[in-house]
Structures are given as structure tokens and as C-alpha cells.
Protein backbone atom coordinates (compact mmCIF):
# COMPACT_ATOMS: atom_id res chain seq x y z
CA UNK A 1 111.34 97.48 88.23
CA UNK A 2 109.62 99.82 90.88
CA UNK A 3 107.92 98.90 94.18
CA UNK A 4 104.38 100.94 93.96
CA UNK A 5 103.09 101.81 97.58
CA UNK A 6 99.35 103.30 97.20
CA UNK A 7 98.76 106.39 99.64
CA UNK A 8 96.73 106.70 102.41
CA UNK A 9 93.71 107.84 99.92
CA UNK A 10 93.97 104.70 97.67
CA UNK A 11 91.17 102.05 97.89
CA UNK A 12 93.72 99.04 98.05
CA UNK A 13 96.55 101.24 100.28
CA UNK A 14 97.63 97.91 101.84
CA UNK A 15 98.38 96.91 99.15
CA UNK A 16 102.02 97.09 97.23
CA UNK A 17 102.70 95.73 94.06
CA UNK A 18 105.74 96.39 91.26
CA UNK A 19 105.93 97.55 87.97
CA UNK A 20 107.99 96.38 85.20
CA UNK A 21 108.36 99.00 82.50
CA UNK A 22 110.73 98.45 79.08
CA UNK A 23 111.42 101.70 77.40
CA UNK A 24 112.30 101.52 73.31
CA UNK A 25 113.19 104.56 71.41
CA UNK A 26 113.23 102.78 68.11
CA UNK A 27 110.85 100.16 66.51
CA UNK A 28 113.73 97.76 65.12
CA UNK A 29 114.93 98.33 68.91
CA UNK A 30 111.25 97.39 69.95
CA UNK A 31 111.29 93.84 68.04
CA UNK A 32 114.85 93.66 68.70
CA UNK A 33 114.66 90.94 71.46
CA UNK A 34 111.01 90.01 71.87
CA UNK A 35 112.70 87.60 75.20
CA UNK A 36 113.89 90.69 76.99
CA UNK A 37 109.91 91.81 77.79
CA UNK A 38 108.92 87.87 78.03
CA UNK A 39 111.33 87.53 81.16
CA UNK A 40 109.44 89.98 83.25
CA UNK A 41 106.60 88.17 82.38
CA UNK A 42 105.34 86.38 86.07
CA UNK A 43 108.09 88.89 88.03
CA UNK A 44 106.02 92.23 88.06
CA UNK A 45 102.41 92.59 88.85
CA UNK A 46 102.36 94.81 85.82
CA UNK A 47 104.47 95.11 82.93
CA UNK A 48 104.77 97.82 80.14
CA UNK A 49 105.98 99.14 77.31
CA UNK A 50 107.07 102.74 76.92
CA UNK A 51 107.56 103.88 73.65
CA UNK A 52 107.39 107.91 71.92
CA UNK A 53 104.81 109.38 70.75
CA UNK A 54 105.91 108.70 66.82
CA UNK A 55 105.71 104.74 67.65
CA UNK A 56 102.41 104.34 69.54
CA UNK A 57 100.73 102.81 66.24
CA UNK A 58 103.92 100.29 65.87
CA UNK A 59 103.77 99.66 69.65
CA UNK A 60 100.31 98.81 69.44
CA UNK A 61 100.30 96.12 67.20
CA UNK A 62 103.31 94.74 69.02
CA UNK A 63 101.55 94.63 72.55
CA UNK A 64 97.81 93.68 71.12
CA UNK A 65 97.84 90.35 71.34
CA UNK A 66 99.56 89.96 74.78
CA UNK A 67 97.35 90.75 77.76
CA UNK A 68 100.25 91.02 80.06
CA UNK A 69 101.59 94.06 78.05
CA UNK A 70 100.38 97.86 78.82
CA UNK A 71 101.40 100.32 76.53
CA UNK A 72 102.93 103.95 78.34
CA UNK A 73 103.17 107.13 75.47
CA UNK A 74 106.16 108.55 77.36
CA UNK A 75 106.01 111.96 75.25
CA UNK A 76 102.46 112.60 77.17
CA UNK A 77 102.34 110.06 80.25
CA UNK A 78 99.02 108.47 78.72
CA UNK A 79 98.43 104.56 79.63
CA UNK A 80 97.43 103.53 76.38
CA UNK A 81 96.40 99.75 76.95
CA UNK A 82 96.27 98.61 80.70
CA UNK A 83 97.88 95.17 81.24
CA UNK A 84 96.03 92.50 83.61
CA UNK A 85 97.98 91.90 86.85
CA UNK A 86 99.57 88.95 87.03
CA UNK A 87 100.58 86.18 89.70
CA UNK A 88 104.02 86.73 91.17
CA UNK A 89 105.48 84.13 92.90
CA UNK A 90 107.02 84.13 96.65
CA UNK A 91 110.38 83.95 95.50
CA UNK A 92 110.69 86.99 93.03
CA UNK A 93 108.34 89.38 95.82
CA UNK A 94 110.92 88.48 98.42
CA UNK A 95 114.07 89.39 95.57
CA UNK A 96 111.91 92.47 94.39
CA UNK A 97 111.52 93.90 98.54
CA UNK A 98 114.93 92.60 98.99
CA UNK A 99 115.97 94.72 96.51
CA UNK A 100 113.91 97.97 97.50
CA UNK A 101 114.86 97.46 101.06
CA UNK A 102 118.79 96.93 100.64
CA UNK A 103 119.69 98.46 97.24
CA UNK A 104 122.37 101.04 96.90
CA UNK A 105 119.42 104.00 96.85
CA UNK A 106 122.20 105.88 93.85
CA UNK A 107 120.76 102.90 91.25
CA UNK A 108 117.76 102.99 90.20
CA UNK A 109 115.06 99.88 90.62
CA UNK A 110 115.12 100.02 86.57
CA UNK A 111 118.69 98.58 86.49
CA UNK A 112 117.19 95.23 88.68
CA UNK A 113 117.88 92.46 86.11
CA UNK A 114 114.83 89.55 86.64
């Protein structure tokens, strides 16, 4: 999970919000444990999928039906579906800045378990 901060350019630069991202290198990995995506689900304003180039048509499929899932070709950095932001609630923005603010800055926000 990463904290976003727009820059001084960006129309909403007040604005933060966090990103959930799930990387799968495989397809059986990718349908593996459906529940693992689901719990970010409502604890990131956005949440994709990042999958190689060789499992964008698989990865499609699996995220078409679920507006809260964007699809991310990591081979080429291309958003391929956009997910719709969705309602955090108090409690998981204050763990999320907790987190940024007091984190051991050697881990990375990825390893942040929801």
C-alpha cells in the first residue's frame, strides 16, 4: 500500500489518497486466493492488479466484472482498466498515515498487511 501525495501542479494537490496494488506473476497464482485482493477492498482509495504482459487477456477477465479492480501491465506501465475510488473509512486512513509517518522507512508500504 502507498500513500500518493499529488504535486504542486495537480488539480486535487490537497488531496492524498493510497493505492493498493497486488502483483501476480502467474495466472493459477492470480486465482489462487481470490480473498487476498477482496481484503483491500474499502482500505485503499484504489486498488489494482499488476500482472505481465503475457497475462493481460487472463487478467482481464478476472478484474471485468469488479469495478473496484484496475488492471497495471507491469512489462509497459500501461493502466489498463481504471478502478473507481472507493470510501475508506477513518480508522484504516489513520492506520495507513500511521504507517507512512512511523514505519521503519527500510520496508516498503507494500509489506503493510490490511
Amino acid at each position: 500500500v502507498y500513500i500518493i501525495s499529488p504535486g504542486n501542479s495537480a488539480v486535487f494537490r490537497e488531496e492524498c489518497f493510497s493505492l493498493g496494488i497486488e502483483i501476480k506473476t502467474s495466472v493459477k497464482d492470480m486465482y489462487r486466493n481470490p480473498l487476498q485482493i477482496n481484503n483491500y477492498f474499502g482500505k485503499t482509495d484504489y486498488m489494482f492488479l499488476c500482472v505481465p504482459s503475457h497475462m493481460i487477456e487472463e487478467a482481464m477477465d478476472y478484474v471485468e466484472s469488479e469495478s473496484r479492480l484496475g488492471l497495471f501491465n507491469l512489462d509497459t506501465g500501461e493502466i489498463l482498466k481504471f478502478p473507481v475510488r472507493q470510501e475508506v473509512n477513518i480508522e484504516w486512513k489513520e492506520k495507513l498515515l500511521y504507517r507512512a509517518l512511523f514505519a521503519d522507512p527500510s520496508l516498503p508500504m507494500m509489506r503493510f498487511k490490511p
